[in-house]
PDB file of N, CA and C in Angstrom:
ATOM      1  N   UNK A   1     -36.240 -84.538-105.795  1.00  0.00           N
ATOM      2  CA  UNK A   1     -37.347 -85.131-105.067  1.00  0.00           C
ATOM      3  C   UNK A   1     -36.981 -85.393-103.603  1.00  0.00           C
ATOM      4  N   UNK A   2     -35.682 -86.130-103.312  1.00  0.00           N
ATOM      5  CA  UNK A   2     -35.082 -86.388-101.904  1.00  0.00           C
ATOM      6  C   UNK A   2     -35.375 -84.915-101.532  1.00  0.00           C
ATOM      7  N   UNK A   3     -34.703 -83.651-101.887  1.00  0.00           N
ATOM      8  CA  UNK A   3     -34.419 -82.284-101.068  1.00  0.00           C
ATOM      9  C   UNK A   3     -36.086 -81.986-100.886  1.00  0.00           C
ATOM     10  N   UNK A   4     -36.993 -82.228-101.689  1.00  0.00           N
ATOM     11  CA  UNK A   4     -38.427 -81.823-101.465  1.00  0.00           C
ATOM     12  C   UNK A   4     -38.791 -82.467-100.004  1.00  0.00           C
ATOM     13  N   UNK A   5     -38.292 -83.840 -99.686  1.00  0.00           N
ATOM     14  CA  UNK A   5     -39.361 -84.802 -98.708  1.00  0.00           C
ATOM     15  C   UNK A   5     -38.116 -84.422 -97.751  1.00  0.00           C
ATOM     16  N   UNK A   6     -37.342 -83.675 -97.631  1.00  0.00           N
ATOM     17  CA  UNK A   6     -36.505 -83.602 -96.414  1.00  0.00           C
ATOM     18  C   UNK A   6     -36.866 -82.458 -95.946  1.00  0.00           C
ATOM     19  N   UNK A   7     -37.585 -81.252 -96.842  1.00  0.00           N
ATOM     20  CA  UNK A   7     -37.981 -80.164 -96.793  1.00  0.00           C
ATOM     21  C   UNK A   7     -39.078 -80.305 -95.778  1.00  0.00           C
ATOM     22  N   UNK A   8     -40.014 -80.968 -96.362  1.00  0.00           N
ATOM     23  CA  UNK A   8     -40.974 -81.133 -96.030  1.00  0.00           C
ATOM     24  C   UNK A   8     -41.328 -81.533 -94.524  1.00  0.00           C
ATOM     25  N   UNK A   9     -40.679 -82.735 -94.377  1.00  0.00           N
ATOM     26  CA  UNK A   9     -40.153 -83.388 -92.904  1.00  0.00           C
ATOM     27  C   UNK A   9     -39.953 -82.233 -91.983  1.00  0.00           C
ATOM     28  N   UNK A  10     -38.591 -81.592 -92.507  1.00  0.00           N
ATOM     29  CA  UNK A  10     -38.366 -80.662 -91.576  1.00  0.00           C
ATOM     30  C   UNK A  10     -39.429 -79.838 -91.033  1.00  0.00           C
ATOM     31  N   UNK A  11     -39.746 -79.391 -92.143  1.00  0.00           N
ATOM     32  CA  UNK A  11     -41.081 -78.375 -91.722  1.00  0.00           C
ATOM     33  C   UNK A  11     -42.013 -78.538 -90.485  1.00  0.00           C
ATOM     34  N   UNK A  12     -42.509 -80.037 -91.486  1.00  0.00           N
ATOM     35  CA  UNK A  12     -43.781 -80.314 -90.166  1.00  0.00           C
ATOM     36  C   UNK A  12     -43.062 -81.046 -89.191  1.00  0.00           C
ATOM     37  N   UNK A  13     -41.697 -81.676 -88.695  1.00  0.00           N
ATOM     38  CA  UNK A  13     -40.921 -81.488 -87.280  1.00  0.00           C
ATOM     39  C   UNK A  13     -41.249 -80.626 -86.685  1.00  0.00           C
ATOM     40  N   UNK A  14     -40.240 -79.399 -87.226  1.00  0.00           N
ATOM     41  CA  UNK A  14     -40.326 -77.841 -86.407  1.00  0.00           C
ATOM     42  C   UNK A  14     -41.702 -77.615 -86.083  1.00  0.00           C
ATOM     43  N   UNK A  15     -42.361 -77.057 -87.007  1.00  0.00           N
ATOM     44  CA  UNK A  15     -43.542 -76.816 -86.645  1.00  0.00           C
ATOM     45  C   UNK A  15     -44.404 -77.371 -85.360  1.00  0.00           C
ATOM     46  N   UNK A  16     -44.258 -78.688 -85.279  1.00  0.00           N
ATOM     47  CA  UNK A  16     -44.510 -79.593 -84.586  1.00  0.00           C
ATOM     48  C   UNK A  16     -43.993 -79.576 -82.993  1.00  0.00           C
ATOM     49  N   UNK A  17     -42.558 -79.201 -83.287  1.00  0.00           N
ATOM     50  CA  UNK A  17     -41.585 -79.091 -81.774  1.00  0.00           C
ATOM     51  C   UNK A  17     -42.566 -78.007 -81.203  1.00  0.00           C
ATOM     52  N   UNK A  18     -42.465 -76.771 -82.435  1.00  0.00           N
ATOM     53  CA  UNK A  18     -43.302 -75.246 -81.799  1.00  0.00           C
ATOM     54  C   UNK A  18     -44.005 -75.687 -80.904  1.00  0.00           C
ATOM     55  N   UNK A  19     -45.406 -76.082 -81.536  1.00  0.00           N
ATOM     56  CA  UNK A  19     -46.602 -76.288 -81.389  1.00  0.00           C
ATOM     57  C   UNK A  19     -46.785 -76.994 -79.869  1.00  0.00           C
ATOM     58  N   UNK A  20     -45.735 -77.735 -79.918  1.00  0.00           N
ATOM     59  CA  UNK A  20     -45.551 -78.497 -78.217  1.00  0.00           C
ATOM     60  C   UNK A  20     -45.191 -77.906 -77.267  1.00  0.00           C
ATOM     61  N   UNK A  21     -43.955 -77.014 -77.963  1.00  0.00           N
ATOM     62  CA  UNK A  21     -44.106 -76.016 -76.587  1.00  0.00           C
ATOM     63  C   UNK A  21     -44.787 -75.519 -76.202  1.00  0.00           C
ATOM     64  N   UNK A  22     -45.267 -74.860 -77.377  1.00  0.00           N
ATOM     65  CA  UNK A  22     -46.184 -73.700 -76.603  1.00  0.00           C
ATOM     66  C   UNK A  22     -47.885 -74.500 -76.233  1.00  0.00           C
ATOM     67  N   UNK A  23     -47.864 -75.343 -76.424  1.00  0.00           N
ATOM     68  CA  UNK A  23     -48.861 -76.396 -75.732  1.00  0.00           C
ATOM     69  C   UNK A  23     -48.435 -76.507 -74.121  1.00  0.00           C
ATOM     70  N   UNK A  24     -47.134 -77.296 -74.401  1.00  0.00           N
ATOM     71  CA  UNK A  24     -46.996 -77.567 -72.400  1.00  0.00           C
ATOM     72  C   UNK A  24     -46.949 -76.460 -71.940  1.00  0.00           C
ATOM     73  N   UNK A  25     -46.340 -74.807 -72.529  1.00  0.00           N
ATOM     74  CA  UNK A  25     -46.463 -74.220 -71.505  1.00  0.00           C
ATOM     75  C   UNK A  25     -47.986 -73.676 -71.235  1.00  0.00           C
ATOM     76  N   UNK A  26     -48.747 -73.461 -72.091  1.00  0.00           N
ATOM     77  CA  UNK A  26     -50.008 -73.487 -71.470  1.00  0.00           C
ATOM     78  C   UNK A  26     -50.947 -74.345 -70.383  1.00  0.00           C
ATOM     79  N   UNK A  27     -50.835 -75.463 -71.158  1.00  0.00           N
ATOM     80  CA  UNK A  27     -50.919 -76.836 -69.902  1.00  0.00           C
ATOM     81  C   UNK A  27     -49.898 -76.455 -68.193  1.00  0.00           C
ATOM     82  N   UNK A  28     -48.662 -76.009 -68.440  1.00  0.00           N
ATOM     83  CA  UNK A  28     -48.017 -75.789 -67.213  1.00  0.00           C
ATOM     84  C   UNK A  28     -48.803 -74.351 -66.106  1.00  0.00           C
ATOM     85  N   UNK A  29     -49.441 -73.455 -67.209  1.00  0.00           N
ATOM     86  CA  UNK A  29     -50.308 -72.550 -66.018  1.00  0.00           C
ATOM     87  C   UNK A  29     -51.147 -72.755 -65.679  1.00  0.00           C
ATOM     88  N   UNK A  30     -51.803 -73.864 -66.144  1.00  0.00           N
ATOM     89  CA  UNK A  30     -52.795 -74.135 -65.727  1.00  0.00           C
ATOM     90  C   UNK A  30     -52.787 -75.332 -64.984  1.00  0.00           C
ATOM     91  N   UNK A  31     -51.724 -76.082 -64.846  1.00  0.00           N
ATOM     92  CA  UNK A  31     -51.646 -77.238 -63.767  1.00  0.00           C
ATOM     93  C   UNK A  31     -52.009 -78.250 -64.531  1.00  0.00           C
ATOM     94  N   UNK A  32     -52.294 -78.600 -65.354  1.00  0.00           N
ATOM     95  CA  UNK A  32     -52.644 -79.590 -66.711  1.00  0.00           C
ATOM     96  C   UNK A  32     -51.961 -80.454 -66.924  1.00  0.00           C
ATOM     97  N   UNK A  33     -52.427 -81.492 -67.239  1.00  0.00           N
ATOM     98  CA  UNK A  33     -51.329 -83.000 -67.610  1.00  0.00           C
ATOM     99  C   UNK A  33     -50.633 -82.580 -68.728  1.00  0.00           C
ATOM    100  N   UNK A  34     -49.213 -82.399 -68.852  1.00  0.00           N
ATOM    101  CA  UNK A  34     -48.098 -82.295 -69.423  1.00  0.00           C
ATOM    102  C   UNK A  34     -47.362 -83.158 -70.253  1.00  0.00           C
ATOM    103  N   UNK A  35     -46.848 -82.515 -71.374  1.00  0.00           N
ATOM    104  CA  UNK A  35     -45.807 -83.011 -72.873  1.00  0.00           C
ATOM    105  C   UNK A  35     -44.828 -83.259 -71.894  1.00  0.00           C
ATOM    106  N   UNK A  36     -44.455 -84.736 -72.164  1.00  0.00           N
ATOM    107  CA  UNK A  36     -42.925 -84.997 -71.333  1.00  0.00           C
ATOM    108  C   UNK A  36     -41.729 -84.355 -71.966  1.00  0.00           C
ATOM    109  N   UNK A  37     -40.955 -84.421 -70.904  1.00  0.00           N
ATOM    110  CA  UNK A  37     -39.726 -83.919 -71.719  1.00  0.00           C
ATOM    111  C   UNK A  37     -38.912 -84.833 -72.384  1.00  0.00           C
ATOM    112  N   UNK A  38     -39.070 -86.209 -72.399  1.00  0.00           N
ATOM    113  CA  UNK A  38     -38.528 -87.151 -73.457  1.00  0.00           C
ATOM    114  C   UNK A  38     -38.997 -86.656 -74.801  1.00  0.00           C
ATOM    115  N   UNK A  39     -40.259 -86.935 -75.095  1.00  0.00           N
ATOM    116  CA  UNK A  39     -40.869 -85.971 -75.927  1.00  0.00           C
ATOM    117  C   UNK A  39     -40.709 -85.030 -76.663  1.00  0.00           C
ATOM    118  N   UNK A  40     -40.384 -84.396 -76.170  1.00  0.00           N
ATOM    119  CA  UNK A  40     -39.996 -82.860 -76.548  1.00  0.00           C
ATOM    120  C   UNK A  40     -38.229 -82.483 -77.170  1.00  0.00           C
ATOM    121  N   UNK A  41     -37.834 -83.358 -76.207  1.00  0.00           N
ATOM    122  CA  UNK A  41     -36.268 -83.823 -76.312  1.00  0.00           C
ATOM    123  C   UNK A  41     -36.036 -84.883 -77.565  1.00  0.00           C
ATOM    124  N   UNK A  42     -36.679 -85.808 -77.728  1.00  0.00           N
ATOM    125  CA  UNK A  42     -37.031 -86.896 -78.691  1.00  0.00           C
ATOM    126  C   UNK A  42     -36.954 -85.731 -80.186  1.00  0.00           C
ATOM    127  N   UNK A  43     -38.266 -84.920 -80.145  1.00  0.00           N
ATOM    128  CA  UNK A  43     -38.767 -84.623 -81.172  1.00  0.00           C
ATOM    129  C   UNK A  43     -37.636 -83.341 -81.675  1.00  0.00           C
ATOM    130  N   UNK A  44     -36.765 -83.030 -80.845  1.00  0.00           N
ATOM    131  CA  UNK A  44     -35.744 -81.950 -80.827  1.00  0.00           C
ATOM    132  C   UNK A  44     -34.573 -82.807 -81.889  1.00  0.00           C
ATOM    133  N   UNK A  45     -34.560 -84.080 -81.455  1.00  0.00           N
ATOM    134  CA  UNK A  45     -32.828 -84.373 -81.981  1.00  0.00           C
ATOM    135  C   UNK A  45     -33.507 -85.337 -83.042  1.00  0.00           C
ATOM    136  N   UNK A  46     -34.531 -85.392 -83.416  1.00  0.00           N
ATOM    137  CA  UNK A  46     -34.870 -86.083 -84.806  1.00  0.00           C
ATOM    138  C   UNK A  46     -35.379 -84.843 -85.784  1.00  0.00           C
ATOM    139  N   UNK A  47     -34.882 -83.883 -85.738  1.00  0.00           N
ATOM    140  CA  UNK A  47     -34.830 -82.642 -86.781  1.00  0.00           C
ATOM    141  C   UNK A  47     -35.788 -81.750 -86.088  1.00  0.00           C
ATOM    142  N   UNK A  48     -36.634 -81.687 -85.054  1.00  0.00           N
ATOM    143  CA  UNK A  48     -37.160 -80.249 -84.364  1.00  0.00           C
ATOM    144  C   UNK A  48     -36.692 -79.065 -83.310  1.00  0.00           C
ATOM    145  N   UNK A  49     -35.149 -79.072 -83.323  1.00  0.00           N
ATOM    146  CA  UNK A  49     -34.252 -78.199 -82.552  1.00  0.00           C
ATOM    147  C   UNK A  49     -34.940 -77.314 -82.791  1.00  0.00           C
ATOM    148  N   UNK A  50     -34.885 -76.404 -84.249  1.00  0.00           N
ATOM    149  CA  UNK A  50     -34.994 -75.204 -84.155  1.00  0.00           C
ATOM    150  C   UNK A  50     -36.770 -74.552 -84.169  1.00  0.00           C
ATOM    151  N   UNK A  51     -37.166 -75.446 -84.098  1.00  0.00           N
ATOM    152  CA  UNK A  51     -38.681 -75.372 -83.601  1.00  0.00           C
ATOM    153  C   UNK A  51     -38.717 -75.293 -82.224  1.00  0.00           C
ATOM    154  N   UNK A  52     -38.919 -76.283 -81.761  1.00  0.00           N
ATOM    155  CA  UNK A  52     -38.322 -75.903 -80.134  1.00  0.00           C
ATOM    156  C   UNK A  52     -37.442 -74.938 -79.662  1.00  0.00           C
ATOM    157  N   UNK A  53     -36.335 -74.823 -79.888  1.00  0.00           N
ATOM    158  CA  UNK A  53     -36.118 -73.328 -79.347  1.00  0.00           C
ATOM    159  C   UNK A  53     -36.411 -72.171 -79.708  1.00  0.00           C
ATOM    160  N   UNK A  54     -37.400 -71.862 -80.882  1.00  0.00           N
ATOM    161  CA  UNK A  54     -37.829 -70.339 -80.641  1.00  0.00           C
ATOM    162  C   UNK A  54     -38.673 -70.626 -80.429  1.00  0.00           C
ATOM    163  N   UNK A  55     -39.513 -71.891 -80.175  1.00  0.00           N
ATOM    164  CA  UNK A  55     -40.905 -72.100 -79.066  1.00  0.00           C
ATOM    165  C   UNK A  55     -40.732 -72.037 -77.851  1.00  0.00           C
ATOM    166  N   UNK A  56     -39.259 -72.484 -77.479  1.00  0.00           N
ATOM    167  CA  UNK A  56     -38.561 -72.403 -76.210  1.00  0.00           C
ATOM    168  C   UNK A  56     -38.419 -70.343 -75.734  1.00  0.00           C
ATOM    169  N   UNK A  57     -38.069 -69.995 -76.414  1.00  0.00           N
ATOM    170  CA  UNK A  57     -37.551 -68.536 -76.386  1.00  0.00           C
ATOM    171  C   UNK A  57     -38.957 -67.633 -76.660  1.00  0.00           C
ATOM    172  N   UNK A  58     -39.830 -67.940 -77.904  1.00  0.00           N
ATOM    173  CA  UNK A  58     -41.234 -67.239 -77.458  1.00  0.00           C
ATOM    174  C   UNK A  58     -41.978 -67.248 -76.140  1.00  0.00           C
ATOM    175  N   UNK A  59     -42.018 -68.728 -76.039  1.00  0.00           N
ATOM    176  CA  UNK A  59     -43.395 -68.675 -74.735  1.00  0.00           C
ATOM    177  C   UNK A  59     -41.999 -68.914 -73.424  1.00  0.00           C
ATOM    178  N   UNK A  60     -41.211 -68.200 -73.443  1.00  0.00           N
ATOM    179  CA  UNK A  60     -40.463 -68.727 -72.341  1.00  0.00           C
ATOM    180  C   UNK A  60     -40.686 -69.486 -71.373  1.00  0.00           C
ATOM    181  N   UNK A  61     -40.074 -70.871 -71.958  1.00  0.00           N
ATOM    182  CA  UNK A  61     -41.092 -72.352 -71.789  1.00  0.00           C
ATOM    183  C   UNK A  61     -39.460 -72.910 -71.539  1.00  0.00           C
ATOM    184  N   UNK A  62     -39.085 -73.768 -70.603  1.00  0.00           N
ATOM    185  CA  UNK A  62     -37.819 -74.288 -70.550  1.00  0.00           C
ATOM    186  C   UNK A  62     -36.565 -73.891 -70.417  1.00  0.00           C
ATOM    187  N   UNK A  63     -36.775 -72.563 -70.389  1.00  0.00           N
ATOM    188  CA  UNK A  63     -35.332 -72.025 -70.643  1.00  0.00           C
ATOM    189  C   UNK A  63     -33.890 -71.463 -69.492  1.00  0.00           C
ATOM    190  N   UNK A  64     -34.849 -71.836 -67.884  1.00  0.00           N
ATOM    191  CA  UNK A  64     -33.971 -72.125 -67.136  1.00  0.00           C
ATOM    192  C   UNK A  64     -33.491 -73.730 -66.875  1.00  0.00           C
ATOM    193  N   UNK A  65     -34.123 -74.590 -67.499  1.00  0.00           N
ATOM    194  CA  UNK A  65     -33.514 -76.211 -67.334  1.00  0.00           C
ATOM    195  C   UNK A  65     -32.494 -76.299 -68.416  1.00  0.00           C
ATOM    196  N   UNK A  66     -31.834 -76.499 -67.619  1.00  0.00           N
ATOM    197  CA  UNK A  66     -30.161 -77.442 -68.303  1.00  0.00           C
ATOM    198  C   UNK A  66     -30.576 -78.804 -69.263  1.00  0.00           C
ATOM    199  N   UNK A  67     -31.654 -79.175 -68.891  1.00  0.00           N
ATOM    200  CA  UNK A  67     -31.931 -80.339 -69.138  1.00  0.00           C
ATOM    201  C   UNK A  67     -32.414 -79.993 -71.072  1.00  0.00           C
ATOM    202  N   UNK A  68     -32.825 -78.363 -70.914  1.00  0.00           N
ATOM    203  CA  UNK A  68     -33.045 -78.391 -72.296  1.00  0.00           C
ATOM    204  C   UNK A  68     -32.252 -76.733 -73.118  1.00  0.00           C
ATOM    205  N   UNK A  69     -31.347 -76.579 -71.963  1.00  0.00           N
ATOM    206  CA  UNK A  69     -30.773 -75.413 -72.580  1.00  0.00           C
ATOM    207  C   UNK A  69     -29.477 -76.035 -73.183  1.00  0.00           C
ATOM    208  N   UNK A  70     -28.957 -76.887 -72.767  1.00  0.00           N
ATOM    209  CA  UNK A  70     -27.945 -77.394 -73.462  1.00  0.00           C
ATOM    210  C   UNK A  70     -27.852 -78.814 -74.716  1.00  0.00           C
ATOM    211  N   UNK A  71     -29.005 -79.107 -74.355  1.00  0.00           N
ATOM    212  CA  UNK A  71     -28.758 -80.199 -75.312  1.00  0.00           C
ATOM    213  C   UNK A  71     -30.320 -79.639 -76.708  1.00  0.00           C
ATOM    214  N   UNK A  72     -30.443 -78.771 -76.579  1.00  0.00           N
ATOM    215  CA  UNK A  72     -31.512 -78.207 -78.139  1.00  0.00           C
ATOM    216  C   UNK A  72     -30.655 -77.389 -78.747  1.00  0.00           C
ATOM    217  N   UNK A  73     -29.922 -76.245 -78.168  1.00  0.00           N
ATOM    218  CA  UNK A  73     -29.238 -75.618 -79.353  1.00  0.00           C
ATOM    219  C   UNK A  73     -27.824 -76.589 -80.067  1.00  0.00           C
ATOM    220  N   UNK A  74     -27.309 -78.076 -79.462  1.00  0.00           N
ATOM    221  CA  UNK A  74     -26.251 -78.853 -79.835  1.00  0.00           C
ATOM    222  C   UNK A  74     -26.739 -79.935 -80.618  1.00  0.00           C
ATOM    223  N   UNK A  75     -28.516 -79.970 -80.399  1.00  0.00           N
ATOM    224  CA  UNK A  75     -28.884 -80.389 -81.334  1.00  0.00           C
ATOM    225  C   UNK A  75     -29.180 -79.503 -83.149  1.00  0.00           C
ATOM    226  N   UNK A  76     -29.478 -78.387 -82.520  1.00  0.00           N
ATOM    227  CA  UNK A  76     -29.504 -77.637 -83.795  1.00  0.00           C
ATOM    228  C   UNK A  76     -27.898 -77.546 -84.691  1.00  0.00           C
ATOM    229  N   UNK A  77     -26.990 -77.463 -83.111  1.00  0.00           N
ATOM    230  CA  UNK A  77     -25.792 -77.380 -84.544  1.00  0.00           C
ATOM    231  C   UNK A  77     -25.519 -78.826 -85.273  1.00  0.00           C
ATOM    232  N   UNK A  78     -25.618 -79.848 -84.834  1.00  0.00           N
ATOM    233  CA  UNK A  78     -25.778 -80.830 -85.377  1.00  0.00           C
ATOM    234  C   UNK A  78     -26.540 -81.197 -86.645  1.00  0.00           C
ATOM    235  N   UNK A  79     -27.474 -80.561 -86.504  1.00  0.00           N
ATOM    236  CA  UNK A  79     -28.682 -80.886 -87.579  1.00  0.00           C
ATOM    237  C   UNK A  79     -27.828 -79.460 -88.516  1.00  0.00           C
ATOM    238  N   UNK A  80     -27.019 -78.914 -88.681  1.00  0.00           N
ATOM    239  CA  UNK A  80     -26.687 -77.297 -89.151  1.00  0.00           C
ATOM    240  C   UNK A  80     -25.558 -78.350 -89.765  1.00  0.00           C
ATOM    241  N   UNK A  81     -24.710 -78.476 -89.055  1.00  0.00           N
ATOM    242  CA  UNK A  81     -23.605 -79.836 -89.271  1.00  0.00           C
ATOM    243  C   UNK A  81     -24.028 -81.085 -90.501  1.00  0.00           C
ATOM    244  N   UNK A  82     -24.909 -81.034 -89.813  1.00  0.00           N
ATOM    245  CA  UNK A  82     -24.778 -82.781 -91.211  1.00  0.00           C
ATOM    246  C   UNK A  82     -25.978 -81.907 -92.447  1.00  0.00           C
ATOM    247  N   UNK A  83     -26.503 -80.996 -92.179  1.00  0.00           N
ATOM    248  CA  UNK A  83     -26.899 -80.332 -93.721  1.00  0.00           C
ATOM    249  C   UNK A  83     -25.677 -80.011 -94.476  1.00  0.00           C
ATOM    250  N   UNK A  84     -24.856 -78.962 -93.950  1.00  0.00           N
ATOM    251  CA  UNK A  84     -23.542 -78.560 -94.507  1.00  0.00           C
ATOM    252  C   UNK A  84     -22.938 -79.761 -95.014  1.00  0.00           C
ATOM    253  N   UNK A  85     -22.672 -80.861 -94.551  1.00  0.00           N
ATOM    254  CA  UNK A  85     -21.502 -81.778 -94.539  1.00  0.00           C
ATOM    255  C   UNK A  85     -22.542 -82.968 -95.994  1.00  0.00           C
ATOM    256  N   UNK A  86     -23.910 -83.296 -96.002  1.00  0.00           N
ATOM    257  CA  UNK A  86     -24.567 -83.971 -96.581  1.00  0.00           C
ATOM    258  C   UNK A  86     -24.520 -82.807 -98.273  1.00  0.00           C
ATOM    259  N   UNK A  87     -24.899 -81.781 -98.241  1.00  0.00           N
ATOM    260  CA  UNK A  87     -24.543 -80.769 -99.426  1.00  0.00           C
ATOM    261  C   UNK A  87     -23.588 -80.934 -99.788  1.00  0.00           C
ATOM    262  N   UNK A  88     -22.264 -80.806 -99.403  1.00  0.00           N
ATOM    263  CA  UNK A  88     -21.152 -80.647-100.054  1.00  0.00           C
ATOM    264  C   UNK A  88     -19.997 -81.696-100.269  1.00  0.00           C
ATOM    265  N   UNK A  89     -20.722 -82.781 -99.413  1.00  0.00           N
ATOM    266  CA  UNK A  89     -19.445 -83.663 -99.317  1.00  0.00           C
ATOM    267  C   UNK A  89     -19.613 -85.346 -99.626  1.00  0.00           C
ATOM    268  N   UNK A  90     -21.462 -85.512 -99.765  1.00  0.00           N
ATOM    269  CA  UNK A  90     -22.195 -86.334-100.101  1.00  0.00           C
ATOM    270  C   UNK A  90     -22.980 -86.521-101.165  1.00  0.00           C
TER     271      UNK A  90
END
C-alpha cells in the first residue's frame, strides 16, 4: 500500500513539474506573468526532478541557467539515491 501512494505521489509531482514548464515557457513568449523559479525549484527537490527536466529539455525552457542546470539533475540523483538506499537497506 506505502509503494502504491509513493507511486502515485510521484506521478502526479512529475507530471506536475512537466506541466509547469512547459506552462512558463509559453507564458515566457508571450511576455506573461510567470511560474517562479522557487516554484519550480521547490516542486523539483520534493520528488519532481525528473519531470522538470525532460520538461526542461522538451520545451527548452531553463536550460542555459545554472540556477536550474545544476541543482535538478542533483536533485534527481538524490531522489535515484534514497529510492535505491530506502529498497534495499530500509
Amino acid at each position: 500500500m506505502e509503494n502504491t501512494l509513493l507511486f502515485i505521489y510521484l506521478a502526479a509531482i512529475n507530471l506536475l513539474a512537466f506541466i509547469l514548464c512547459v506552462i512558463d515557457k509559453y507564458k515566457a513568449v508571450r511576455n506573461l506573468y510567470r511560474i517562479s523559479e522557487k516554484t519550480l525549484l521547490l516542486i523539483a527537490f520534493f520528488g519532481g526532478a525528473f519531470g522538470l527536466l525532460i520538461g526542461m529539455v522538451t520545451v527548452r525552457h531553463k536550460t542555459k541557467k545554472v540556477k536550474f542546470t545544476i541543482p535538478v539533475p542533483l536533485f534527481l540523483i538524490l531522489h535515484i539515491f534514497l529510492a535505491v538506499y530506502f529498497k534495499y537497506y530500509i
